[in-house]
N, C-alpha and C. Protein backbone atom coordinates (compact mmCIF):
# COMPACT_ATOMS: atom_id res chain seq x y z
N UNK A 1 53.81 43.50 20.15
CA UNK A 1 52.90 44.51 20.69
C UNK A 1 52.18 45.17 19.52
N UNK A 2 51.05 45.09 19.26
CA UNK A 2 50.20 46.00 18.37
C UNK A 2 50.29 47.25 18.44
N UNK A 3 49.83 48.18 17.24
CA UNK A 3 49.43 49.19 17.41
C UNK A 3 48.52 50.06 17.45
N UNK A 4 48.48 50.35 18.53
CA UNK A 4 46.55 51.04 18.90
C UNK A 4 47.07 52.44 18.50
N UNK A 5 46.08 53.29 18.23
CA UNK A 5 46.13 54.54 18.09
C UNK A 5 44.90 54.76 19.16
N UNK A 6 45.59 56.13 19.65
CA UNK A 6 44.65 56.55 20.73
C UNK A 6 42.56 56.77 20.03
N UNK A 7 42.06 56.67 20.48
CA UNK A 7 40.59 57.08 20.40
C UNK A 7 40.36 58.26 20.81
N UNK A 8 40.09 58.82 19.04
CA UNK A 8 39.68 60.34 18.90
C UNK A 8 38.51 60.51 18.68
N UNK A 9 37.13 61.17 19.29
CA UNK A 9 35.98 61.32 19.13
C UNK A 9 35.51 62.41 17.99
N UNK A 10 34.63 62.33 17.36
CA UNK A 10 34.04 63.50 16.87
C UNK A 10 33.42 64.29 17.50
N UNK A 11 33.25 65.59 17.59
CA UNK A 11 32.36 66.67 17.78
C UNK A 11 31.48 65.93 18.35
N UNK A 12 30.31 65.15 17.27
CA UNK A 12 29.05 64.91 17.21
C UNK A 12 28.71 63.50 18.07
N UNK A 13 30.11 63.04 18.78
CA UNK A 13 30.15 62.34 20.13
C UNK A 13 30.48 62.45 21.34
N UNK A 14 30.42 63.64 21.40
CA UNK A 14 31.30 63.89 23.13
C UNK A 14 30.35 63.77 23.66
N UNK A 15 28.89 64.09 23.46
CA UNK A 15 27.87 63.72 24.94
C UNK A 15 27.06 62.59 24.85
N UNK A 16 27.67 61.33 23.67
CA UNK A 16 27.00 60.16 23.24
C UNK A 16 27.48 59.09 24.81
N UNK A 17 26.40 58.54 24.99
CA UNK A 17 26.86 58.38 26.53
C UNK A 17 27.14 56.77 26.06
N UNK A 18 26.75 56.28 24.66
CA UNK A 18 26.76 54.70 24.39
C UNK A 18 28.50 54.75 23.81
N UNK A 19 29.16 55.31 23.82
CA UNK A 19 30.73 55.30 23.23
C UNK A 19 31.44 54.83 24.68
N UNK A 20 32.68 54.15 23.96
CA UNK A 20 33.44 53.43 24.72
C UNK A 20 33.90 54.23 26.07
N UNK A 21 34.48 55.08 25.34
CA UNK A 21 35.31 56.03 26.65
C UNK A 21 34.45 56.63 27.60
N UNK A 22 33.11 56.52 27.40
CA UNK A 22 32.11 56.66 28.78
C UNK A 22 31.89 55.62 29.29
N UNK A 23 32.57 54.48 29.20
CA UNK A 23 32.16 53.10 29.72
C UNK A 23 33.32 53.46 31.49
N UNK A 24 32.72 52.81 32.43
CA UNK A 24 33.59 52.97 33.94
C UNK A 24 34.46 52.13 33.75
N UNK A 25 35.97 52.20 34.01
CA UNK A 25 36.74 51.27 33.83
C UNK A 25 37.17 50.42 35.04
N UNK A 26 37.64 49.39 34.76
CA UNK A 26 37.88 48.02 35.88
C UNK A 26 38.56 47.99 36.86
N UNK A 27 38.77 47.82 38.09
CA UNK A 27 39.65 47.90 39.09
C UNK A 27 40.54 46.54 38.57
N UNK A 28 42.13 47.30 38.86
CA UNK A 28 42.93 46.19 38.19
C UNK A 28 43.33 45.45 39.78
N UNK A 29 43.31 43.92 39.29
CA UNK A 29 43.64 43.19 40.96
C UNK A 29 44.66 42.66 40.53
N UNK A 30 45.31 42.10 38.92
CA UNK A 30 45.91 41.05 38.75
C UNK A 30 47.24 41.62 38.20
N UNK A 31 48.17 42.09 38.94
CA UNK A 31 49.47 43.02 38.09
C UNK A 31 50.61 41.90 37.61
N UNK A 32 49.84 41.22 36.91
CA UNK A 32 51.07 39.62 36.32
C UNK A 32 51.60 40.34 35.04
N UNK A 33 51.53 38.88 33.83
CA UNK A 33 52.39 39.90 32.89
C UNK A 33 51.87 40.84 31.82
N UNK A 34 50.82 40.03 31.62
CA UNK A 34 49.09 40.73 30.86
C UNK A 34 49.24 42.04 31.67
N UNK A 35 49.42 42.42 32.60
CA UNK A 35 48.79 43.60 32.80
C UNK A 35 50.43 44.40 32.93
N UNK A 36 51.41 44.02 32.93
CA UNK A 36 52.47 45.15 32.64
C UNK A 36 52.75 45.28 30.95
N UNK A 37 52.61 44.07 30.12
CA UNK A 37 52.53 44.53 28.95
C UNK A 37 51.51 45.23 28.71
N UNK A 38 50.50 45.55 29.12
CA UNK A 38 49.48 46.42 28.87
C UNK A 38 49.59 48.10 29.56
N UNK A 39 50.53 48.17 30.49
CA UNK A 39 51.18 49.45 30.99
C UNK A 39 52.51 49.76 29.64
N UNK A 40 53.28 48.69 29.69
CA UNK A 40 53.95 48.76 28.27
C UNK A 40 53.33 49.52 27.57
N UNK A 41 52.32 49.05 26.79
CA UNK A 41 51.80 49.38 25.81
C UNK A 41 51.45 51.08 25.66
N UNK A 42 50.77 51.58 27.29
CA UNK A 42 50.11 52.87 27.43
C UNK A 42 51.55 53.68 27.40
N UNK A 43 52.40 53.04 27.80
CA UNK A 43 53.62 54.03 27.79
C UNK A 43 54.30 54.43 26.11
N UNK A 44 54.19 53.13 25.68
CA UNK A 44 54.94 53.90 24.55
C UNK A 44 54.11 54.25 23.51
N UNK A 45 52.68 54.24 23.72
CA UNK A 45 51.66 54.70 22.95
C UNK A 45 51.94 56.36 23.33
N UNK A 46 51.95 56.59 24.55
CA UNK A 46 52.10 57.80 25.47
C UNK A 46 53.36 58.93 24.83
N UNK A 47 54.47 58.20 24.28
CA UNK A 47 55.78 58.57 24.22
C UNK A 47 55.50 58.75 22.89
N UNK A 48 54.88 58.26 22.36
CA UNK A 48 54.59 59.14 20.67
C UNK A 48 54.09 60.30 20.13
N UNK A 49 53.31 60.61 21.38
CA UNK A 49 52.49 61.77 21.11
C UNK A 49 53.33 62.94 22.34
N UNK A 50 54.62 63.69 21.29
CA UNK A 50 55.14 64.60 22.03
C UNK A 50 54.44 65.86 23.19
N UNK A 51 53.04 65.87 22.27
CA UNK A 51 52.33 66.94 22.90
C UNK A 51 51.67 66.58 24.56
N UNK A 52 51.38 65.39 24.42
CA UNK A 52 50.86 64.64 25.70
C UNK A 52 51.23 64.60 26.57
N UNK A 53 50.62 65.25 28.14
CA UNK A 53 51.18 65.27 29.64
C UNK A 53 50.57 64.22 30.03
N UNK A 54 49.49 63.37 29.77
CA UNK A 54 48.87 62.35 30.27
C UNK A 54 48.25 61.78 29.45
N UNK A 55 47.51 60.17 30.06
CA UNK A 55 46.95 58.97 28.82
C UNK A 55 46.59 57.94 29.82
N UNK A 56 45.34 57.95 29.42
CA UNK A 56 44.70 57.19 30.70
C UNK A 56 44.25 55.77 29.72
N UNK A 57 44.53 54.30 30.35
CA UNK A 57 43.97 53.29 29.54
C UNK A 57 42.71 53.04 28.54
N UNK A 58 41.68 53.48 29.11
CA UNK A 58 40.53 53.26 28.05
C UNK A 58 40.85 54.57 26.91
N UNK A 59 41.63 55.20 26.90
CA UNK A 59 42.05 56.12 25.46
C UNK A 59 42.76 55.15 24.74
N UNK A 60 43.30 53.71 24.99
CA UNK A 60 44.03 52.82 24.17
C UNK A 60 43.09 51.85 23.61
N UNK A 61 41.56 52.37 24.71
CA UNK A 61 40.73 50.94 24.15
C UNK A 61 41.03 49.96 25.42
N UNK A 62 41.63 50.00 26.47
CA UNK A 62 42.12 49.03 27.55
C UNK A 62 41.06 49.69 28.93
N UNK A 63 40.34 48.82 29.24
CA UNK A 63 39.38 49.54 30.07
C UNK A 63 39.54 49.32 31.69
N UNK A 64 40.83 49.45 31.95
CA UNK A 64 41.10 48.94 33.41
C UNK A 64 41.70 50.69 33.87
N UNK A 65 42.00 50.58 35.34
CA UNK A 65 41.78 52.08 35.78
C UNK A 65 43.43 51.99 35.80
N UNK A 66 43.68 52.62 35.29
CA UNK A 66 45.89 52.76 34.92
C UNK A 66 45.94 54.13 33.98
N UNK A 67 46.49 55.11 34.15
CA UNK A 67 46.74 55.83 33.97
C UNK A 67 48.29 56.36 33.59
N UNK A 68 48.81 57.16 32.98
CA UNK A 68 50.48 57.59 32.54
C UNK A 68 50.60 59.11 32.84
N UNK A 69 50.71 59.54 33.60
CA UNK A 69 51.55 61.64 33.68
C UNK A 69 52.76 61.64 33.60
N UNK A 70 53.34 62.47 32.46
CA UNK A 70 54.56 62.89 32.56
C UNK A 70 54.95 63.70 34.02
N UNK A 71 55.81 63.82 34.41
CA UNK A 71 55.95 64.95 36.11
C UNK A 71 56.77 65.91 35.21
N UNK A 72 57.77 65.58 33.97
CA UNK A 72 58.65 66.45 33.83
C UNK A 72 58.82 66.57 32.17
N UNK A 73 58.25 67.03 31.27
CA UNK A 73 58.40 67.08 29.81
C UNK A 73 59.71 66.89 29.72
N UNK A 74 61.29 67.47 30.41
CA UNK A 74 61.98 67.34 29.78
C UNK A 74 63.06 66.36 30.24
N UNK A 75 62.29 65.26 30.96
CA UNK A 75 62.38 63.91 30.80
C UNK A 75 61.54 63.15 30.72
N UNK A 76 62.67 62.31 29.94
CA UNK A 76 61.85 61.44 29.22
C UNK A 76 61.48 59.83 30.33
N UNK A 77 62.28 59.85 31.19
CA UNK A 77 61.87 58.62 32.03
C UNK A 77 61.18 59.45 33.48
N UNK A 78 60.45 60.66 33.21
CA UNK A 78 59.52 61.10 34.42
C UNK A 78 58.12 60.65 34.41
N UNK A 79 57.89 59.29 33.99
CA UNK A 79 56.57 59.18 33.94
C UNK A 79 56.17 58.74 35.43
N UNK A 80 55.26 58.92 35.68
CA UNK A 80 54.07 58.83 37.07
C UNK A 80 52.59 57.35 36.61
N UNK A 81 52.68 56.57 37.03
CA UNK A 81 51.82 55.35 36.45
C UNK A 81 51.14 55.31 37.90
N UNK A 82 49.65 55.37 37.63
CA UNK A 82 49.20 55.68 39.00
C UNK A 82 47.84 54.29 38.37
N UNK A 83 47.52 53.52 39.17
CA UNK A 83 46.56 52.15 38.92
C UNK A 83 45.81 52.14 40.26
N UNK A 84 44.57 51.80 39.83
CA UNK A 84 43.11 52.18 40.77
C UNK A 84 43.23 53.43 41.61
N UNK A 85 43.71 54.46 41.06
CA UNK A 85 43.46 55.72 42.31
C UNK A 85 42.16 56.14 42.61
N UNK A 86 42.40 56.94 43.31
CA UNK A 86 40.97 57.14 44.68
C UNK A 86 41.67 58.47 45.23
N UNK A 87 40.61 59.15 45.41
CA UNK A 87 41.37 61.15 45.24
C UNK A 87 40.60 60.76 46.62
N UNK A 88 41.68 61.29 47.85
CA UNK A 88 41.14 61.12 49.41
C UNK A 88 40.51 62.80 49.54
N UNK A 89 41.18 63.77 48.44
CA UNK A 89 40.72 64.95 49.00
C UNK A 89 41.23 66.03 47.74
N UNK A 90 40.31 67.26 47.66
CA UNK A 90 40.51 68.42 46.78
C UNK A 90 40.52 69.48 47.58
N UNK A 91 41.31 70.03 47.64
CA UNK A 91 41.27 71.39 48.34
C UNK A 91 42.14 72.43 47.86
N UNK A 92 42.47 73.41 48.39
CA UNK A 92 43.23 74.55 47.69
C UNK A 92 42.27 75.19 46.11
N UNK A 93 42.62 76.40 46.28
CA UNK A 93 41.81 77.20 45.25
C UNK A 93 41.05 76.72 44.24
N UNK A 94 39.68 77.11 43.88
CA UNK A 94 39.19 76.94 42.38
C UNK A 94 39.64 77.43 41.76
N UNK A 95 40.51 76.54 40.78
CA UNK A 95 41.25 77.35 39.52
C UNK A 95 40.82 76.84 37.91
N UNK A 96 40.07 78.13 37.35
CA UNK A 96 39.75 77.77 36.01
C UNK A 96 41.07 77.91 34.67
N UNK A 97 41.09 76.99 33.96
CA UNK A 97 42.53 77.09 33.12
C UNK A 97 41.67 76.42 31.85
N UNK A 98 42.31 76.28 30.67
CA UNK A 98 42.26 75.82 29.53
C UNK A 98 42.18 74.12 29.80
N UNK A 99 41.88 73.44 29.45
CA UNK A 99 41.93 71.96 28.98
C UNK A 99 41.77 71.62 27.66
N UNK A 100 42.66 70.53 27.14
CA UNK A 100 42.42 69.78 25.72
C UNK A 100 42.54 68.26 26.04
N UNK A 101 42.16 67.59 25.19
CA UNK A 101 42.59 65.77 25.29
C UNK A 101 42.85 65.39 23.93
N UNK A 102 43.84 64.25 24.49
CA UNK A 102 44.28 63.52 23.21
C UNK A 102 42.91 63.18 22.48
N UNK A 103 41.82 62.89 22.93
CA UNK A 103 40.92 62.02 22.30
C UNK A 103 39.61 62.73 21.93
N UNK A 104 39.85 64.42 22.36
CA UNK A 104 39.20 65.09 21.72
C UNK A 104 39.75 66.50 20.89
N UNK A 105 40.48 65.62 19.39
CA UNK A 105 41.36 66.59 18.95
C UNK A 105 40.66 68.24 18.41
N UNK A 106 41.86 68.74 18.68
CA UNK A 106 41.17 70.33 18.26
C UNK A 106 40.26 71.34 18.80
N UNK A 107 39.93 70.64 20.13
CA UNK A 107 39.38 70.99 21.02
C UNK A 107 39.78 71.80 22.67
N UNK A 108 39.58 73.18 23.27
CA UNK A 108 40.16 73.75 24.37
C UNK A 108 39.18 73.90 24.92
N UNK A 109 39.01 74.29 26.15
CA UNK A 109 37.88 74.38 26.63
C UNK A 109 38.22 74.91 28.45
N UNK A 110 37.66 75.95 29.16
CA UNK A 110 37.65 76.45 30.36
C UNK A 110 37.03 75.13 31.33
N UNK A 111 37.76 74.84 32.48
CA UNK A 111 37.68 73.62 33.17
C UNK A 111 37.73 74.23 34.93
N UNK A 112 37.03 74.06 35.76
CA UNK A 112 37.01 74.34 36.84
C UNK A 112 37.71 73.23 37.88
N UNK A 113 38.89 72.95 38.47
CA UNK A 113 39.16 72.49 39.30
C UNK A 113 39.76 72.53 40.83
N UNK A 114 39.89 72.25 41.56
CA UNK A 114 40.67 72.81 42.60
C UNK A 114 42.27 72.38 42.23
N UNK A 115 43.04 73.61 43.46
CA UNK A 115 44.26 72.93 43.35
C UNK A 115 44.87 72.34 43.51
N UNK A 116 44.62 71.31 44.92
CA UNK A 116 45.68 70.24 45.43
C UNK A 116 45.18 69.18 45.57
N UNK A 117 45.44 67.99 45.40
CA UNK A 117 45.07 66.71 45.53
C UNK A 117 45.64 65.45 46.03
N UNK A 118 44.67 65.14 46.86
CA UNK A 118 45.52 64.11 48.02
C UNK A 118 44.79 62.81 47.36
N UNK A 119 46.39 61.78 47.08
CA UNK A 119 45.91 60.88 46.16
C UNK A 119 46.49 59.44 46.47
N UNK A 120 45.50 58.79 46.59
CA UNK A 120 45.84 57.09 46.51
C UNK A 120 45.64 55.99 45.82
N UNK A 121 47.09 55.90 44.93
CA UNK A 121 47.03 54.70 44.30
C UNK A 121 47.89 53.52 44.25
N UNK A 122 47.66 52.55 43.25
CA UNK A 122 48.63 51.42 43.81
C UNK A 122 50.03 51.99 42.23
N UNK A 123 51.41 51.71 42.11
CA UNK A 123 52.00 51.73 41.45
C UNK A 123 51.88 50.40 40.10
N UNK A 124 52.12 50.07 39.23
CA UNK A 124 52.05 49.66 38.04
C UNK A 124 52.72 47.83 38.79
N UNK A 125 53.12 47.57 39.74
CA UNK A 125 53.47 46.33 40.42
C UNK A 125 52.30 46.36 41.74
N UNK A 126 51.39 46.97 42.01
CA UNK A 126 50.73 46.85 42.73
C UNK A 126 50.87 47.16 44.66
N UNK A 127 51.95 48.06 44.60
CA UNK A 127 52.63 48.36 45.85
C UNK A 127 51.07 49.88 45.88
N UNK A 128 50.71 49.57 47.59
CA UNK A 128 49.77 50.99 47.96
C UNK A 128 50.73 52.41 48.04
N UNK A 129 50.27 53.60 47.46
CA UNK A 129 50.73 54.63 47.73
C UNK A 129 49.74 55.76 47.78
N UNK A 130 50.44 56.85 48.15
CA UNK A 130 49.66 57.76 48.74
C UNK A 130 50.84 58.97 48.35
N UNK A 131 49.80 60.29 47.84
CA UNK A 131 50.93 61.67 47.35
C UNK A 131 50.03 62.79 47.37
N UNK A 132 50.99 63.48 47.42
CA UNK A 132 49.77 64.87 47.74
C UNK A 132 50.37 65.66 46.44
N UNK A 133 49.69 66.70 45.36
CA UNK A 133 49.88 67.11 44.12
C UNK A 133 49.45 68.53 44.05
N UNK A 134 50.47 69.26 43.72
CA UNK A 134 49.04 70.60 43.48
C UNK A 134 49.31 71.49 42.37
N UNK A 135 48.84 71.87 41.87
CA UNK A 135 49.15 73.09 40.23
C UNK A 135 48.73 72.17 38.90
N UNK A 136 49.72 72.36 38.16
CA UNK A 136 49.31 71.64 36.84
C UNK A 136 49.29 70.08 36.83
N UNK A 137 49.99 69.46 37.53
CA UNK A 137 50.13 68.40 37.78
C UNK A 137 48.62 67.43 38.42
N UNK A 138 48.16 68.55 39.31
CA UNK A 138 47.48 67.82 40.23
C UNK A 138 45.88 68.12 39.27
N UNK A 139 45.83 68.96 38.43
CA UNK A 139 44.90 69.13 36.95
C UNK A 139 45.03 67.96 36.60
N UNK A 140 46.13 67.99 35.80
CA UNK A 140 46.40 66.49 34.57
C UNK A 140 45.64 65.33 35.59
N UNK A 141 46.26 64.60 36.39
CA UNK A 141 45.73 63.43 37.60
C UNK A 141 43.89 63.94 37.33
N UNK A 142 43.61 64.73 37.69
CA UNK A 142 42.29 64.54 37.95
C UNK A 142 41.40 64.20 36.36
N UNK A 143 42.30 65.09 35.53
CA UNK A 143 41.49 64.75 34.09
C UNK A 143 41.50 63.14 33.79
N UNK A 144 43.16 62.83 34.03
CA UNK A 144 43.05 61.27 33.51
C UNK A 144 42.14 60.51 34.45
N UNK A 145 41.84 60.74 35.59
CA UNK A 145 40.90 59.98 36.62
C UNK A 145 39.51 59.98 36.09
N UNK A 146 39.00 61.02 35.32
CA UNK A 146 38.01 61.51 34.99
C UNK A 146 37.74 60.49 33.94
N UNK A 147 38.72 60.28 33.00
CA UNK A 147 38.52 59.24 31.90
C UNK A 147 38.54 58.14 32.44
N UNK A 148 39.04 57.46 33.62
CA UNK A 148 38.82 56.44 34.23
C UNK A 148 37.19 56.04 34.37
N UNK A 149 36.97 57.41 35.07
CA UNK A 149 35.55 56.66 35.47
C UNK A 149 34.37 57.04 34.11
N UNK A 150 34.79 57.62 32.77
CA UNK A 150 34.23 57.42 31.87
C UNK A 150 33.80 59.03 31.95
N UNK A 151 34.27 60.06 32.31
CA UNK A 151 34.12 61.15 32.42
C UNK A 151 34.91 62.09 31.31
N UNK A 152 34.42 63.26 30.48
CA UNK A 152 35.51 63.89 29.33
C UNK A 152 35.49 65.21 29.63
N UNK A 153 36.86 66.05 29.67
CA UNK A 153 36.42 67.13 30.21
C UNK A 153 35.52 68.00 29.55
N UNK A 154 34.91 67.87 28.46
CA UNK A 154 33.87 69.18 28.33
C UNK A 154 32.78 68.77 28.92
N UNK A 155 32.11 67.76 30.17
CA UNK A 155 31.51 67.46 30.93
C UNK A 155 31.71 68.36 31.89
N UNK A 156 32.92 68.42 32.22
CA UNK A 156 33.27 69.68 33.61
C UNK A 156 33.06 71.04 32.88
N UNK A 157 33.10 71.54 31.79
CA UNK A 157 32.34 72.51 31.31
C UNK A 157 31.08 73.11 31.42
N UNK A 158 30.77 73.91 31.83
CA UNK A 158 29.86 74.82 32.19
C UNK A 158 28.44 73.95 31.68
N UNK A 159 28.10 72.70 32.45
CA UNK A 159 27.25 71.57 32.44
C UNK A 159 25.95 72.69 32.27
N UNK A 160 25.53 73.85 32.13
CA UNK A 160 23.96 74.21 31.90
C UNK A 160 24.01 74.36 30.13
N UNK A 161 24.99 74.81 29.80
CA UNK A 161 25.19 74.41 28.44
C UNK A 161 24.85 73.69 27.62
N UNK A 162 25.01 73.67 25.91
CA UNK A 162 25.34 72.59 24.99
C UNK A 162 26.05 72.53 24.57
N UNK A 163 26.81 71.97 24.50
CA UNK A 163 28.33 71.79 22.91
C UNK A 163 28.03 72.85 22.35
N UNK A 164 27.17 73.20 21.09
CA UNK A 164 27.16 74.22 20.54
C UNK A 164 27.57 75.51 21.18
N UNK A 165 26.85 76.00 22.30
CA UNK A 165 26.75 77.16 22.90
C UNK A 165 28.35 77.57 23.65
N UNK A 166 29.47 76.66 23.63
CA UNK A 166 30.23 76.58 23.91
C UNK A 166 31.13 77.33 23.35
N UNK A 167 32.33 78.30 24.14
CA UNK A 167 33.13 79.01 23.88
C UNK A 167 34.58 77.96 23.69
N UNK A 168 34.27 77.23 22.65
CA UNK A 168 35.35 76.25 22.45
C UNK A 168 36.28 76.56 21.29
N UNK A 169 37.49 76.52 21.29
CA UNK A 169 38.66 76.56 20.57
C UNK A 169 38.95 75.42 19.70
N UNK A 170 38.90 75.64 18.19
CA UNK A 170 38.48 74.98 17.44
C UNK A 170 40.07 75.17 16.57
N UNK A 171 41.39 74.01 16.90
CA UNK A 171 42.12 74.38 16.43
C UNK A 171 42.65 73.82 14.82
C-alpha cells in the first residue's frame, strides 16, 4: 500500500476551480478488491491524523464518492464508511458553528448548516442503507459529501464575499 498524504491546498487555491478536489467524484459500482483496498487505504490514511473526524476519497487523490466519519473519537474501530450517498433530506435548525479541513490547513471558518440529515448510502461492500443523523455528526457527513461533489467548505461561507474579506482563523 503506498503512501498518499492527504491534499493540502494553499490559500491562493481554494476558489481555483481547475484543482483536483473541485473535480465531481465517481459513483462507485464495482466494490471487488481494487475498491476495498482503496477504502483500506482512506482508513488508515484517516487513522493517522488524530485530529480528524472525517476524510472523504478525493482528499487521498482517489476520486470515487467513499467517504470515512469517526461516530466516536474514543474509539478507535467507530468508523462510519458511507459510498455513493445521496442526502434524501435537511431539516431541523440552521446551525452556524466553526468548520476546518484536513486539506485546508490552518484554516476555521463560520459554516451554515441544518441539523438533521436523512441519509442514503451503500456500505463499503455495497449493501443499500439508509440513517437519519443530527448535531455534529450529521455536520461532518455533509462536509465530507461536499468534497464528494467537489465542494470546500469556505464555499458555504458567506458566498457574497472574498477570501480576503473573510473573518478566517489563521492558525
Amino acid at each position: 500500500m503506498n503512501t498518499i498524504n492527504i491534499i493540502q491546498l494553499d490559500k491562493s487555491e481554494f476558489y481555483n476551480q481547475d484543482i483536483a478536489l473541485r473535480k465531481q467524484s465517481e459513483i462507485v459500482t464495482d466494490f471487488g478488491s481494487e475498491f476495498q483496498a482503496e477504502v483500506n487505504e482512506l482508513v488508515e490514511i484517516f487513522r493517522k491524523w488524530k485530529i480528524a473526524v472525517g476524510l472523504s476519497a478525493p482528499q487521498i487523490g482517489i476520486f470515487k464518492r467513499f467517504s470515512i466519519i469517526n461516530l466516536d473519537k474514543s474509539k478507535i474501530d467507530a468508523d462510519f464508511i458511507i459510498v455513493n450517498p445521496i442526502i434524501l433530506s435537511l431539516t431541523g435548525k440552521k446551525d452556524i458553528k466553526k468548520e476546518s479541513c484536513m486539506s485546508l490547513p490552518q484554516v476555521r471558518g463560520d459554516v451554515e448548516r441544518r441539523d438533521k440529515i436523512h441519509l442514503q448510502y451503500q456500505d463499503r461492500f455495497g449493501n443499500n442503507c439508509e440513517t437519519k443523523l443530527q448535531g455534529f455528526i450529521s455536520r461532518v457527513v455533509q462536509h465530507e459529501i461536499d468534497h464528494l461533489d467537489g465542494v470546500l467548505f469556505v464555499d458555504r461561507m458567506y458566498p457574497e464575499k472574498t477570501l480576503e474579506s473573510l473573518d478566517l482563523k489563521w492558525e
